[in-house]
C-alpha atoms as a PDB file:
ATOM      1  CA  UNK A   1       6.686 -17.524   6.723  1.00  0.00           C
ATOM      2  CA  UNK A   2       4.320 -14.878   9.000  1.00  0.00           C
ATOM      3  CA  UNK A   3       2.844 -14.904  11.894  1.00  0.00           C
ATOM      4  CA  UNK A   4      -0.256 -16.146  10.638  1.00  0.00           C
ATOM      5  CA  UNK A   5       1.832 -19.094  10.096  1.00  0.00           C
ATOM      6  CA  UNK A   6       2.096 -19.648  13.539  1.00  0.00           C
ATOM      7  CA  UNK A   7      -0.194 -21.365  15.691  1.00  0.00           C
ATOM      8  CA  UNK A   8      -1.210 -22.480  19.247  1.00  0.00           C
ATOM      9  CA  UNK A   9      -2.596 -25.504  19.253  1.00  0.00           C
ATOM     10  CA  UNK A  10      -5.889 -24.265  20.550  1.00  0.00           C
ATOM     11  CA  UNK A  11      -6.015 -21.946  17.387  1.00  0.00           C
ATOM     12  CA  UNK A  12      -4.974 -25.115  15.340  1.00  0.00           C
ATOM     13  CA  UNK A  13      -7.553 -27.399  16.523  1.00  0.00           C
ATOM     14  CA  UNK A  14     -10.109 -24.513  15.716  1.00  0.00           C
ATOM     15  CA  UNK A  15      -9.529 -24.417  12.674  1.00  0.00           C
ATOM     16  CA  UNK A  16      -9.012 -28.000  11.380  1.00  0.00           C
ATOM     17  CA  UNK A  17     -12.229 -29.055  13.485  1.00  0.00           C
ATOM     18  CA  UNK A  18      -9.685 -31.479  16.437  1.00  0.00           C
ATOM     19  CA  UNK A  19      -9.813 -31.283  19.998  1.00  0.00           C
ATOM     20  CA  UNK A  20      -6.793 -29.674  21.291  1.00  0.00           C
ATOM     21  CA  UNK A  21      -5.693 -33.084  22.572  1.00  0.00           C
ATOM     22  CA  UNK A  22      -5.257 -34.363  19.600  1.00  0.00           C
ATOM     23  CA  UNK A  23      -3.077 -31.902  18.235  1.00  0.00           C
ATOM     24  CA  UNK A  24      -0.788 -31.581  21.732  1.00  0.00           C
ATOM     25  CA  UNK A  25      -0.371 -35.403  21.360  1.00  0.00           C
ATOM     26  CA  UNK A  26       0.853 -35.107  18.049  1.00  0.00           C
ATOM     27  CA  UNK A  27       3.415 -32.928  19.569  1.00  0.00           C
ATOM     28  CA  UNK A  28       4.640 -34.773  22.733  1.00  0.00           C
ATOM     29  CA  UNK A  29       5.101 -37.856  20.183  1.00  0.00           C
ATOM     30  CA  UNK A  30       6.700 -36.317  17.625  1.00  0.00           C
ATOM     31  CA  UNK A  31       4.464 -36.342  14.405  1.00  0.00           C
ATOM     32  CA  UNK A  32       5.781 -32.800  13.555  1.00  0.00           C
ATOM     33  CA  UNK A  33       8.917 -32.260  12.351  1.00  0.00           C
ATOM     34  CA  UNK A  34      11.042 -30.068  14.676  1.00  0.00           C
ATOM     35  CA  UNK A  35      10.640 -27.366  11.712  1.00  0.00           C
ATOM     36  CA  UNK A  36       6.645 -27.766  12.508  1.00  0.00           C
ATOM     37  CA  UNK A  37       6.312 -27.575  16.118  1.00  0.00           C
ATOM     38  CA  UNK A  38       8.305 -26.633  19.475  1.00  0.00           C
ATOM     39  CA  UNK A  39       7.008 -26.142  22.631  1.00  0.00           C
ATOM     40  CA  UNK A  40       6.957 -22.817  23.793  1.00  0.00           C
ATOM     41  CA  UNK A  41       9.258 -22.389  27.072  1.00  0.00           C
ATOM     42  CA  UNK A  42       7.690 -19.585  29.467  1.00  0.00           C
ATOM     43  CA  UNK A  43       6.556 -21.529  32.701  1.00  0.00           C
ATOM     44  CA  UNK A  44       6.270 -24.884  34.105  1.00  0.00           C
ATOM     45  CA  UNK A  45       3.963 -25.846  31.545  1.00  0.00           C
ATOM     46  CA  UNK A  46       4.867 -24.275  28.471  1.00  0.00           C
ATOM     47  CA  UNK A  47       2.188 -24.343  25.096  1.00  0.00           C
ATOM     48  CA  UNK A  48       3.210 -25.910  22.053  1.00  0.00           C
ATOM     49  CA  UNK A  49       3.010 -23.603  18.761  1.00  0.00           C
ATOM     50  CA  UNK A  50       2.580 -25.315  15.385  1.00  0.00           C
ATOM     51  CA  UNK A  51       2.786 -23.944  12.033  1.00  0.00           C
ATOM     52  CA  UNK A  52       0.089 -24.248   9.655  1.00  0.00           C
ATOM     53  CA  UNK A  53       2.473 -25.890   6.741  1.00  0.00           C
ATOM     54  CA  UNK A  54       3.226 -28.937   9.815  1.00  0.00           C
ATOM     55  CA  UNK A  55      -1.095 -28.806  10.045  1.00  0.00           C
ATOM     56  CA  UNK A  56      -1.768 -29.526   6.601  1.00  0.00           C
ATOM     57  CA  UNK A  57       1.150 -32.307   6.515  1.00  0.00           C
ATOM     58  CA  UNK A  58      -0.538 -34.099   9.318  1.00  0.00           C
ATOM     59  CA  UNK A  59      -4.402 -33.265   9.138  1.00  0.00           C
ATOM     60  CA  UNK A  60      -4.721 -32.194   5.530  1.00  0.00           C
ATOM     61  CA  UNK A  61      -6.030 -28.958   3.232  1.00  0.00           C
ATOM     62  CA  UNK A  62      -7.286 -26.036   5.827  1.00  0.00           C
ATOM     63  CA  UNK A  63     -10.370 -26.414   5.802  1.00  0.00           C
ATOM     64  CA  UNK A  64     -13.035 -24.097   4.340  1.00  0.00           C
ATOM     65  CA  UNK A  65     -14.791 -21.439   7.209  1.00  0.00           C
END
């Protein structure tokens, strides 16, 4: 795995056409495995990070740009 691997879900949502919503909610609820997601831990609020193999699992092929 790189870096390019690695995902916010902002960046994730981009890319497979969601609204970030949809792929923090997959998150809080546990649709990714805990080798797919974990929330980031800097601040109150943290960000979830995603990798692109947990992405594809749960929302299909990358799509095209």
């Amino acid at each position: 795995m790189n870096i390019d691997d690695v995902l916010t879900t902002i960046e994730a949502a981009k890319i497979w056409n969601l609204e970030e919503s949809t792929v923090k909610r997959a998150c809080q609820r546990g649709v990714f495995t805990s080798e797919e997601a974990r929330k980031e831990e800097n601040g109150p609020r943290g960000r979830w990070l995603v990798t692109t193999d947990g992405m594809k699992r749960i929302y299909g092929a990358r799509p095209s740009q």
